[in-house]
Protein backbone atom coordinates (compact mmCIF):
# COMPACT_ATOMS: atom_id res chain seq x y z
CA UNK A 1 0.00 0.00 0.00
CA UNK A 2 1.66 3.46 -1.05
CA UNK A 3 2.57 5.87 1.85
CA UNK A 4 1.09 9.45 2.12
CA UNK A 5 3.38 12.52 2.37
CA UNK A 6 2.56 15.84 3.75
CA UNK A 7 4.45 18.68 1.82
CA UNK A 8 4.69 22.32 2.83
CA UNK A 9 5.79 24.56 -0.14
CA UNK A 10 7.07 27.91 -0.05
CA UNK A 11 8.76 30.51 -2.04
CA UNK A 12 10.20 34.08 -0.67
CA UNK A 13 12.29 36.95 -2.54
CA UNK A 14 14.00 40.39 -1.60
CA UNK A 15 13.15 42.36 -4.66
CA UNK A 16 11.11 42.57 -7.83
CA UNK A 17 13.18 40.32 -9.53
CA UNK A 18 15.74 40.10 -7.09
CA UNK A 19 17.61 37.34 -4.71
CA UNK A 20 15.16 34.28 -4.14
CA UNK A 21 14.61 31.26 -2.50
CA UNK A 22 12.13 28.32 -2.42
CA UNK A 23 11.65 25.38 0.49
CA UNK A 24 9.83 22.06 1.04
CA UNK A 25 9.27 20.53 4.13
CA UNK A 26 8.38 16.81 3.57
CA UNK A 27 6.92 14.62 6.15
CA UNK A 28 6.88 11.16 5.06
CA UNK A 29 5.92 7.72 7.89
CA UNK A 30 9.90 7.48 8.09
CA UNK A 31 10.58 10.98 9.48
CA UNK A 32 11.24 14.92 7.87
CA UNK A 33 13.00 16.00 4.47
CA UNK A 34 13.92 19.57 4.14
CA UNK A 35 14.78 20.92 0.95
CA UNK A 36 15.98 24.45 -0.04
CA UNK A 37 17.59 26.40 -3.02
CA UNK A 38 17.28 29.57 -4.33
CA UNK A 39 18.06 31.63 -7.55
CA UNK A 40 19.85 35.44 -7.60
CA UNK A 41 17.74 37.24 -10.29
CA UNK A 42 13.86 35.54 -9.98
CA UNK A 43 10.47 36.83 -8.36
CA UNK A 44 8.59 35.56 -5.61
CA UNK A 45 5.83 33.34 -8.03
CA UNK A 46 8.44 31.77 -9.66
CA UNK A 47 10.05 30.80 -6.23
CA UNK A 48 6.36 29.42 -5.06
CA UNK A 49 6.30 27.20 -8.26
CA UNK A 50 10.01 26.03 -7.65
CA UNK A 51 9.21 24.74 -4.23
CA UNK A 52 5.77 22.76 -5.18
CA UNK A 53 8.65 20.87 -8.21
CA UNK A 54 11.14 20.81 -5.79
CA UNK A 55 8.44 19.27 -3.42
CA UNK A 56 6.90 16.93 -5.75
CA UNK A 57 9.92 15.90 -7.49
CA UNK A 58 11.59 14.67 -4.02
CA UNK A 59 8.55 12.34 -3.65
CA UNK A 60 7.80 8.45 -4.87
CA UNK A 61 5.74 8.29 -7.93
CA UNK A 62 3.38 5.81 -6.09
CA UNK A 63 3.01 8.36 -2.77
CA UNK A 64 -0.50 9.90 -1.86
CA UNK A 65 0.95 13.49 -1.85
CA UNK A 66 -1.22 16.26 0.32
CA UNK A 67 0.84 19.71 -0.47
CA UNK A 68 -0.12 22.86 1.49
CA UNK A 69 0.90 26.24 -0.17
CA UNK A 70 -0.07 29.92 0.96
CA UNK A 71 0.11 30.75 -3.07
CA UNK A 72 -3.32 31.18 -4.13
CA UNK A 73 -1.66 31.45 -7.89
CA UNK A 74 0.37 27.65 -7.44
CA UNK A 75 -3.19 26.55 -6.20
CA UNK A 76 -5.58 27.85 -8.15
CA UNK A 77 -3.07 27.48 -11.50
CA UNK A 78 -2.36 23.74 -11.09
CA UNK A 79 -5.79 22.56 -10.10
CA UNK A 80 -8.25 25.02 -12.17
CA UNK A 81 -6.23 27.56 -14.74
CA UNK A 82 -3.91 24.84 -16.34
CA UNK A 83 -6.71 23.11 -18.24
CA UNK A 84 -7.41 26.09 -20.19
CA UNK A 85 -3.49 27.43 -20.00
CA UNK A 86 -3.34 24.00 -22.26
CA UNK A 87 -5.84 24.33 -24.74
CA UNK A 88 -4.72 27.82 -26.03
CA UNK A 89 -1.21 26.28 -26.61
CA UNK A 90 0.14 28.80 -23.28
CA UNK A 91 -0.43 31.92 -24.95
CA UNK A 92 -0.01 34.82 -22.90
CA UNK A 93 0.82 32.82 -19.53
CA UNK A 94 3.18 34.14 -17.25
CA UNK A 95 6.18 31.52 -15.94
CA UNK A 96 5.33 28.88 -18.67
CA UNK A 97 8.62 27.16 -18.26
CA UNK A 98 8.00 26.49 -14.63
CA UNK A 99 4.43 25.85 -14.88
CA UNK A 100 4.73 23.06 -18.19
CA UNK A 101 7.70 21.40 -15.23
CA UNK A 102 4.77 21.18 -12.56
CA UNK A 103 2.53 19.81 -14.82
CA UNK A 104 4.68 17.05 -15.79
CA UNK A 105 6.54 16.12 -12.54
CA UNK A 106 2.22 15.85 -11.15
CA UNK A 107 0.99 13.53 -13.85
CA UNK A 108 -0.15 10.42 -13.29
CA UNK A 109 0.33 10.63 -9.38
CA UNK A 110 -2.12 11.47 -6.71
CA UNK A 111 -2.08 14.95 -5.21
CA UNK A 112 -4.61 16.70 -2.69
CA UNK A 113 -3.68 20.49 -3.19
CA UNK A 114 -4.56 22.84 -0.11
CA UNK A 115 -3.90 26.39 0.16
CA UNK A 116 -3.24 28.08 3.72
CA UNK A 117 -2.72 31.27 5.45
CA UNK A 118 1.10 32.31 5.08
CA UNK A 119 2.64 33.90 8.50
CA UNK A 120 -0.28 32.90 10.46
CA UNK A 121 1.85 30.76 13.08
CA UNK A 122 1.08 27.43 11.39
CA UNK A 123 4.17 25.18 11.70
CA UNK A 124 4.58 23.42 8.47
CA UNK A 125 3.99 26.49 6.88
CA UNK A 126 7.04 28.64 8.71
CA UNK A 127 9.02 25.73 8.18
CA UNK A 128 9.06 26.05 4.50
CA UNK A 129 8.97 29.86 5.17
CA UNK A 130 12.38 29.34 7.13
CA UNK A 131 13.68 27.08 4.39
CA UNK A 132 12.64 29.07 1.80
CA UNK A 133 15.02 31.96 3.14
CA UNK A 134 17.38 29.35 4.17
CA UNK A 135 17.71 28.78 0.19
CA UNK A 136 18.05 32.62 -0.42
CA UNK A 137 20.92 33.26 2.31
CA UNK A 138 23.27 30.27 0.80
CA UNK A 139 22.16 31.70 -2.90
CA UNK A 140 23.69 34.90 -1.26
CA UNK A 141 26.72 33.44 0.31
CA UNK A 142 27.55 32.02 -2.67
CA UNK A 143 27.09 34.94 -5.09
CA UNK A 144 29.43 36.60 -2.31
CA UNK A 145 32.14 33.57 -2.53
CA UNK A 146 31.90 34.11 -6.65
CA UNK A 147 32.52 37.74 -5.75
CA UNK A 148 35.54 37.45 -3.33
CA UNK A 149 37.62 34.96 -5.40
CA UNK A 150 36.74 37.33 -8.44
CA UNK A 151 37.69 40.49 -6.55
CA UNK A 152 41.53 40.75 -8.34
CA UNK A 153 39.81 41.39 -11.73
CA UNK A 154 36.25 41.96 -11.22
CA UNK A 155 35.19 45.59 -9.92
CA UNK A 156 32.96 44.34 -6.62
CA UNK A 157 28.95 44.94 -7.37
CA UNK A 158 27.28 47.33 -5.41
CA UNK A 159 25.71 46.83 -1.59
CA UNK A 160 22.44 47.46 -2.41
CA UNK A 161 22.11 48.77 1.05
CA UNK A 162 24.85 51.46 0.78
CA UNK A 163 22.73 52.99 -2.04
CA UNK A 164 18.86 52.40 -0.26
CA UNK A 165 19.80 52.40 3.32
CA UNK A 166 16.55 52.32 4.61
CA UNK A 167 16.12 48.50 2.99
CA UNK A 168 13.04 50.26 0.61
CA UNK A 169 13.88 47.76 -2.25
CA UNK A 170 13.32 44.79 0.35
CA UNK A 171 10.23 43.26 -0.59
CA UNK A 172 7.53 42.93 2.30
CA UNK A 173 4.73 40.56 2.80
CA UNK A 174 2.45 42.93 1.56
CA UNK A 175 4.61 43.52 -1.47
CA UNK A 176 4.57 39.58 -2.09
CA UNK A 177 0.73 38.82 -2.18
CA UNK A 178 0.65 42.34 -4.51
CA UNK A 179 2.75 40.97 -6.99
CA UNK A 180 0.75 37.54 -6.21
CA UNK A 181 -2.85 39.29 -6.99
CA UNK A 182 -1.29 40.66 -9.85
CA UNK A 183 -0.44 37.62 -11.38
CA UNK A 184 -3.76 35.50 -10.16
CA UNK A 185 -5.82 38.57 -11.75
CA UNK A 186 -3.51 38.77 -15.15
CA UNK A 187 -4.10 35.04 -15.41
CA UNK A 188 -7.66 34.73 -14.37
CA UNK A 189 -8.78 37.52 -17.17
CA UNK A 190 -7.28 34.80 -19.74
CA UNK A 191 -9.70 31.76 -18.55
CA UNK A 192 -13.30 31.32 -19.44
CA UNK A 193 -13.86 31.55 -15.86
CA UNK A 194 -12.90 34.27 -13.53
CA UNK A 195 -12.83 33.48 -9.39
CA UNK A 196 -13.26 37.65 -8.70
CA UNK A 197 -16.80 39.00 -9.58
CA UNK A 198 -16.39 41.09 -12.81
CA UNK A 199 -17.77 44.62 -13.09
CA UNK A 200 -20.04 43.12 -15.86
CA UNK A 201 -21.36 40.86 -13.21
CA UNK A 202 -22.09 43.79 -11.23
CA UNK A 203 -23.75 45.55 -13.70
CA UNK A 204 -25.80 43.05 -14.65
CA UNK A 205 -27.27 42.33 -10.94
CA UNK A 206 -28.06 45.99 -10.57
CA UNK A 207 -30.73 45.59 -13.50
CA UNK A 208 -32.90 43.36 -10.76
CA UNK A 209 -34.31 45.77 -8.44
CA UNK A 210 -34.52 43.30 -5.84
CA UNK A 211 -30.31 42.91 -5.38
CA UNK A 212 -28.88 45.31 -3.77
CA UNK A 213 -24.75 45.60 -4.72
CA UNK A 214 -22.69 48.64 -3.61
CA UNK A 215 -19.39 48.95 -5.30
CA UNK A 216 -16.50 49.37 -3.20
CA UNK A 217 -15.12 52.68 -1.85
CA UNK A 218 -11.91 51.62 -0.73
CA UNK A 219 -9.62 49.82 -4.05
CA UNK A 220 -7.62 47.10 -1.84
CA UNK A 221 -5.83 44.75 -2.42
CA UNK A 222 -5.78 40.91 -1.35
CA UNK A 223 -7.68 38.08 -0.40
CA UNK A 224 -11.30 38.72 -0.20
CA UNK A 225 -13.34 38.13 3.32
CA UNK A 226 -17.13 38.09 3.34
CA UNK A 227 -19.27 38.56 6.55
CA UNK A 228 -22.20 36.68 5.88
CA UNK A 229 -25.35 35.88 7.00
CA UNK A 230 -28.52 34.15 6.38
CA UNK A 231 -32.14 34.57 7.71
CA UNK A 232 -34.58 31.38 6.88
CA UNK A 233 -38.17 29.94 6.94
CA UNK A 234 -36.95 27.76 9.73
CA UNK A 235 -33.75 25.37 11.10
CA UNK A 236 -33.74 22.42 8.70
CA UNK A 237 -32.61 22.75 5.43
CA UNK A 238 -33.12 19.28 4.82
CA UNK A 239 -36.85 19.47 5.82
CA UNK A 240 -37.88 22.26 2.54
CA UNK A 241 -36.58 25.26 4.77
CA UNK A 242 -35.52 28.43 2.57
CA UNK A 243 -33.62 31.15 2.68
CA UNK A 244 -35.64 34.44 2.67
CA UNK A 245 -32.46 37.01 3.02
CA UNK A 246 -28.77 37.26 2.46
CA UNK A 247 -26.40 40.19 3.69
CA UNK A 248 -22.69 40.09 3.32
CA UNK A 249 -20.33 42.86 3.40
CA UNK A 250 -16.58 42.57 1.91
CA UNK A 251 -13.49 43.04 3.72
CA UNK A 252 -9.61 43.23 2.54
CA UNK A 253 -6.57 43.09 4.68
CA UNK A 254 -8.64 43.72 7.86
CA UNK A 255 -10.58 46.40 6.59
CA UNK A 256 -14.30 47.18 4.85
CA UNK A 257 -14.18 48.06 1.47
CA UNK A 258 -17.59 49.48 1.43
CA UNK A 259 -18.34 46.50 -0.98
CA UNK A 260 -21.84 44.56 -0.23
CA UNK A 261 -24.45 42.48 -1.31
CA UNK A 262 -28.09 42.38 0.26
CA UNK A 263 -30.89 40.43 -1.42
CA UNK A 264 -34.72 39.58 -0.02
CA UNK A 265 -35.98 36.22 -1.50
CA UNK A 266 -39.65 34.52 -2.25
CA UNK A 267 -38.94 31.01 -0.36
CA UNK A 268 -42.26 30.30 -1.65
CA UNK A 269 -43.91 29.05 1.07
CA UNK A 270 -44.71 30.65 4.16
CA UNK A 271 -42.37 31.58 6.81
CA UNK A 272 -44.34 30.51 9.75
CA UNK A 273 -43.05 31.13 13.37
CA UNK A 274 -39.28 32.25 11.79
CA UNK A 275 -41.44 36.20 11.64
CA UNK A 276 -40.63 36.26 15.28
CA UNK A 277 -36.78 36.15 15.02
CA UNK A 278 -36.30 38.36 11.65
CA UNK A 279 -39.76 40.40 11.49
CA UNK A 280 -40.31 39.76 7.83
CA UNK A 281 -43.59 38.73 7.00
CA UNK A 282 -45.01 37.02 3.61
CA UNK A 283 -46.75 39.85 2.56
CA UNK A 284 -43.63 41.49 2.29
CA UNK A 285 -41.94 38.75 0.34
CA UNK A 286 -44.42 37.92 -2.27
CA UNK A 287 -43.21 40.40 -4.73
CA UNK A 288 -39.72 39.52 -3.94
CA UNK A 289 -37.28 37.25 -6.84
CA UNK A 290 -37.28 33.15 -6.34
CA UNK A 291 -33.62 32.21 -5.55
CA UNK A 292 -33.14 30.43 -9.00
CA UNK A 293 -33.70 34.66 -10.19
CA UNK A 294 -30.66 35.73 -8.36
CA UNK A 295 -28.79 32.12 -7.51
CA UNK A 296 -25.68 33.29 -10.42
CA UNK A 297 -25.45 37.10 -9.28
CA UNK A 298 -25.06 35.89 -5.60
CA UNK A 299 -22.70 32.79 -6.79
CA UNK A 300 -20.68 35.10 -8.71
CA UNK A 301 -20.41 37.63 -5.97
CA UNK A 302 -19.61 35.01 -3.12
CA UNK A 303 -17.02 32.72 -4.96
CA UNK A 304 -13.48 32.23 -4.17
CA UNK A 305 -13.85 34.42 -1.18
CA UNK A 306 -13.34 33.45 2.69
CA UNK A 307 -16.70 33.54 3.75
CA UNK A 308 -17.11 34.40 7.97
CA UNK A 309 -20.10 33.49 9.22
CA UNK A 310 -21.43 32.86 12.93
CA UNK A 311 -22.22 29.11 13.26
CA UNK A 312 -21.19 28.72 9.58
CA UNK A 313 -22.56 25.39 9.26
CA UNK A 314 -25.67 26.48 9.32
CA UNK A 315 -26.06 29.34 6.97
CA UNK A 316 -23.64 26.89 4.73
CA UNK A 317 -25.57 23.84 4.47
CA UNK A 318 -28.65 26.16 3.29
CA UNK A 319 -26.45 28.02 0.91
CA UNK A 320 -25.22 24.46 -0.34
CA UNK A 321 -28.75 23.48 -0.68
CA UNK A 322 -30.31 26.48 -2.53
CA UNK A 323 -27.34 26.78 -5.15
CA UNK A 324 -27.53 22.39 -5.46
CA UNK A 325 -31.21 22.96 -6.05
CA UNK A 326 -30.76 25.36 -9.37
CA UNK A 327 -27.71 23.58 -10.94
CA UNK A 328 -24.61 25.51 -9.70
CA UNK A 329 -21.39 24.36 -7.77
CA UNK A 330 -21.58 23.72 -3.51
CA UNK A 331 -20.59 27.56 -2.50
CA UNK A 332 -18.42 25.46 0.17
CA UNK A 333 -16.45 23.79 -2.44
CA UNK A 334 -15.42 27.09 -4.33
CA UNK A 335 -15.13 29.23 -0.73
CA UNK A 336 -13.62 28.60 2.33
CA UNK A 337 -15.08 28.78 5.39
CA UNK A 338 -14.22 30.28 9.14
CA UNK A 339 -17.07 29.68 11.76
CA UNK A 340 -16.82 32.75 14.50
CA UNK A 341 -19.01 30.23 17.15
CA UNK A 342 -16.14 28.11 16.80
CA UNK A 343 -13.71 30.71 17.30
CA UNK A 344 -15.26 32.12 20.27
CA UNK A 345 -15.75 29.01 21.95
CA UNK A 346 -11.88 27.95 21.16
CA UNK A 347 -11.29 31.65 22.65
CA UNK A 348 -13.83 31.36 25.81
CA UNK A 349 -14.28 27.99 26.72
CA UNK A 350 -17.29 27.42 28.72
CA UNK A 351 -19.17 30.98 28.30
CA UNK A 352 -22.60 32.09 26.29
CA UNK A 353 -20.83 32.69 22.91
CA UNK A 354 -23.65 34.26 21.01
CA UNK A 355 -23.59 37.24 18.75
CA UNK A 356 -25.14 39.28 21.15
CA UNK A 357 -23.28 38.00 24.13
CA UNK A 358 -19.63 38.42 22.18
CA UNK A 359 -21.28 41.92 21.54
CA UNK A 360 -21.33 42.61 25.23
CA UNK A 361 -18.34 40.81 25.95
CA UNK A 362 -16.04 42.89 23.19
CA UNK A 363 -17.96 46.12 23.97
CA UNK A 364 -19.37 46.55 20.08
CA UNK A 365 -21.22 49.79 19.75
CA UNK A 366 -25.06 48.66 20.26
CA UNK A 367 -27.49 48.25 17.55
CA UNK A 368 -31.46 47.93 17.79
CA UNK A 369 -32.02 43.91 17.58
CA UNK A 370 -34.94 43.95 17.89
CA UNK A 371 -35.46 41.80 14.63
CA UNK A 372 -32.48 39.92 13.07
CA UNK A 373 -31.62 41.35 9.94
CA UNK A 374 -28.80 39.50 7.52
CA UNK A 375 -26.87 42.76 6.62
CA UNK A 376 -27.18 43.71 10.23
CA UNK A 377 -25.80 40.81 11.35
CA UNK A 378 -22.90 40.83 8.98
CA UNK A 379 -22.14 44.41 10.29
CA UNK A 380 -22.38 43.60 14.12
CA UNK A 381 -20.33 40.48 13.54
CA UNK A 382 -17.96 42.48 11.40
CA UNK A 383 -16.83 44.38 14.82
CA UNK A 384 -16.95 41.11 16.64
CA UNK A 385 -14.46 39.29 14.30
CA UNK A 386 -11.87 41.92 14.28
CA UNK A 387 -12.17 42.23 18.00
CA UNK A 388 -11.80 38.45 18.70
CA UNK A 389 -9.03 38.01 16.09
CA UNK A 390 -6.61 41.13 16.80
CA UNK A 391 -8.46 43.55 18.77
CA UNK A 392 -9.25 46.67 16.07
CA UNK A 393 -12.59 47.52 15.91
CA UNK A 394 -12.95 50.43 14.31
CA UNK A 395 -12.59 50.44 10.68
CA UNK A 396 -11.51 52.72 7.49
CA UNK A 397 -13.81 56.37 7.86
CA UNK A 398 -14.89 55.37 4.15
CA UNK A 399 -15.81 51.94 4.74
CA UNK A 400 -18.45 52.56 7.69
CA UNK A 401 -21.81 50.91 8.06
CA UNK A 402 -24.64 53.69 7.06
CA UNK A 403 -25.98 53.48 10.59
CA UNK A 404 -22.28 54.10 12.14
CA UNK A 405 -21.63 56.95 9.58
CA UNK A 406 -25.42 58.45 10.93
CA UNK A 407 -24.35 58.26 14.25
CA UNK A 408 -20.60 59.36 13.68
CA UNK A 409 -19.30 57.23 16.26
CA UNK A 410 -16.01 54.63 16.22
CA UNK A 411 -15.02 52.55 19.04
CA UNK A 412 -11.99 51.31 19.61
CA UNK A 413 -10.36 49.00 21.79
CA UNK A 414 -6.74 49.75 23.83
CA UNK A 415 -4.33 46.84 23.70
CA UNK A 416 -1.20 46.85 25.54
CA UNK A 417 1.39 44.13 24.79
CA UNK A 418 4.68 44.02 26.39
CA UNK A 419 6.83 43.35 23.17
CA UNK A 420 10.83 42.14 23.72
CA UNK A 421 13.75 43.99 23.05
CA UNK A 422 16.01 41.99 21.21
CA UNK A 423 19.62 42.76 20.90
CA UNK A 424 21.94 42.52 18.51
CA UNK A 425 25.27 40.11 19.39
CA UNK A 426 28.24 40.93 18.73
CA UNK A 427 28.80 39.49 15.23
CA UNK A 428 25.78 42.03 13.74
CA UNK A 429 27.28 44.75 15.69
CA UNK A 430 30.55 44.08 13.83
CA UNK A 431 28.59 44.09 10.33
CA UNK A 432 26.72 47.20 11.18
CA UNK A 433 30.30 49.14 12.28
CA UNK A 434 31.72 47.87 9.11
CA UNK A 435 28.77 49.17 7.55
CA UNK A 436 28.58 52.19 8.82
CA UNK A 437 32.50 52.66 8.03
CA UNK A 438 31.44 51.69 4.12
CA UNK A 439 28.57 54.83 4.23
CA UNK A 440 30.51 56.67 5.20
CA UNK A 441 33.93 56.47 2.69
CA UNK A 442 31.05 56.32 -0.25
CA UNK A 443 29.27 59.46 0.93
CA UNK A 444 32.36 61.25 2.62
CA UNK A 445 29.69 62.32 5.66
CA UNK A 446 28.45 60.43 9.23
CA UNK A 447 25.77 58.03 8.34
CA UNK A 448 22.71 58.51 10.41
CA UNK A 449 22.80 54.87 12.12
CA UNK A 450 26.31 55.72 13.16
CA UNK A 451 26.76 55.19 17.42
């Protein structure tokens, strides 16, 4: 029976091309593998699709392989874009060396591709983080070995930090899933199918009067978050249940874009005792669309996105449901999925974990309840997210809520958090003198970092 071998895969670079390196960390039933390398002159994709060959390559033909990348364009690319990447002969695809190499080191063996959250603290992930600038450091020492035995007849390049001293050419994480959207948007535009809602999309739901989109006010960039929620005819979405309203509002790198969807629906049938919870009766949904009217403007809006939802499961399984029922894709197979009930009861073992009590506990401005309300709820557990996660509640001035723009109000938690002081030994504080001395004889004045 063939084993089955975790892989984490990950790429990292210091400029735009610049100084790159990818890692693999391989977990097989007889213990670890790590793997490194790196190139001088590259970009960070290219280093993200070295690692998953790299990875692969390492492997038995014969091995179950489950990889894990935080590269939404490795992902994506190998499991959905390459069919079509094929078919027009790889016109106008970017990396098509490296990506024709993954192809054919993954055929005819069985892969489970996974994508997860880079430098979120999971360990496989800043393993192949580590190696990954494990691989660019010996690229470097070995560009500087070249250099030294060279130095006789070859003028010495250029410290790139004697000429940008304040590192601004060093890439950041930010800069990395940039350059990352770039290329997932560049290559998405050339597929039949496109994983970001298109402004034709848009424009197209706003001719049913019924679906409310507002276009974003803030033009981020990065992976997309929805807050979601659902109100229904009842609890079982097995047992002919429907949804009668969906709210979600869009956030990007922690904040609102301004960006969200709100839609009343028919269930056609009534809605019984559910008028209690969400106050909306049948006479006010009988003029309102049938799902199967609005199923592809709210499929096209939700896809590919994380979607956060409170007790996910349930608004899931009757998303699931009403998109299985007219003919389109599971939303859970095209989204993934974080459950704030989970969170908070991971976070607060043991205590009322609510909406309204995590309201209370995280001291979220108060709203009238009275009646649940989908694009309410999305809003309220907006504030409750961000609290729970990393403690900012207030958001962007342009991305309020209407109702927090009427009332002008922000609040804002106060974190303290005693961070160390680490200091440098005496090896960097040799390299910084030297440094320093370098500055210096270039610029024929003190350097500011000078003691």
């Amino acid at each position: 029976m063939s084993q089955t071998i975790t892989l984490y895969v990950d790429g990292a670079c210091k400029g735009n091309p610049g100084l790159g390196g990818w890692g693999a960390y391989i977990i097989t039933e007889q213990g670890e593998h790590k793997i490194c390398g790196g190139e001088p002159e590259t970009t960070n994709n290219r280093m993200e699709l070295t690692a998953a060959i790299e990875g692969v390559s390492f492997c038995p033909t014969d091995a179950h392989l489950i990889i894990w990348t935080d590269s939404n364009y490795v992902k994506q690319g190998i499991t959905e874009w390459i069919h079509g990447w094929k078919k027009k002969n790889w016109k106008d695809v970017k990396n098509p060396d490296l990506w024709q190499k993954l192809d054919a080191v993954c055929a005819n063996r069985n892969i489970e591709w996974n994508w997860i959250k880079g430098h979120a603290g999971h360990a496989g992930n800043e393993m192949a983080d580590q190696l990954a600038n494990q691989g660019a450091e010996q690229t470097a020492q070995q560009m500087k070995m070249t250099t030294q035995a060279n130095a006789d007849t070859k003028k010495p390049e250029s410290d790139w930090l004697l000429n940008d001293p304040f590192g601004l050419d060093m890439r950041t994480e930010s800069e990395e899933i940039e350059e990352e959207l770039e290329d997932v948007i560049a290559e998405e535009s050339n597929d039949d199918v496109s994983e970001e809602i298109t402004e034709k999309e848009i424009s197209a739901s706003k001719s049913h009067p019924h679906v409310v989109i507002t276009e974003a006010k803030l033009n981020l960039q990065g992976p997309r978050q929805l807050i979601l929620d659902t109100e229904t005819t009842g609890f079982y979405y097995q047992d002919s249940d429907r949804i009668i309203e969906v709210g979600a509002i869009e956030m990007i790198n922690r904040k609102l874009t301004g960006s969200s969807i709100h839609i009343y629906i028919n269930p056609e049938k009534p809605v019984g005792d559910s008028v209690d919870v969400h106050g909306i009766t049948d006479e006010f949904l009988v003029d309102k669309p049938k799902y199967a009217e609005i199923a592809d403007t709210l499929f096209a809006y939700l896809k590919g996105a994380e979607i956060i939802a409170h007790n996910a499961t349930f608004d899931m399984n009757f998303l699931d449901m009403e998109f299985k029922r007219v003919g389109l894709p599971l939303l859970s197979d095209v989204c993934d999925v974080t459950d704030t009930l989970a969170l908070a009861k991971n976070k607060h073992p043991g205590q009322k974990n609510s909406l309204d009590a995590l309201v209370r506990r995280y001291e979220i401005p108060a709203r009238d309840r009275t009646f649940h309300g989908a694009l309410l709820d999305a809003e309220i557990l907006a504030d409750v997210y961000l609290a729970m996660t990393g403690g900012q509640v207030s958001f962007d001035m342009d991305a309020l809520s209407e109702s927090e723009e009427g009332q002008n109000k922000t609040s804002r938690q106060r974190i303290e958090v005693d961070l160390p002081v680490i200091y440098p030994n005496d090896d960097e504080i040799n390299q910084h003198e030297t440094w320093v001395k370098q500055f210096e004889e270039k610029h024929g004045k003190p350097c500011f970092f000078a003691k």
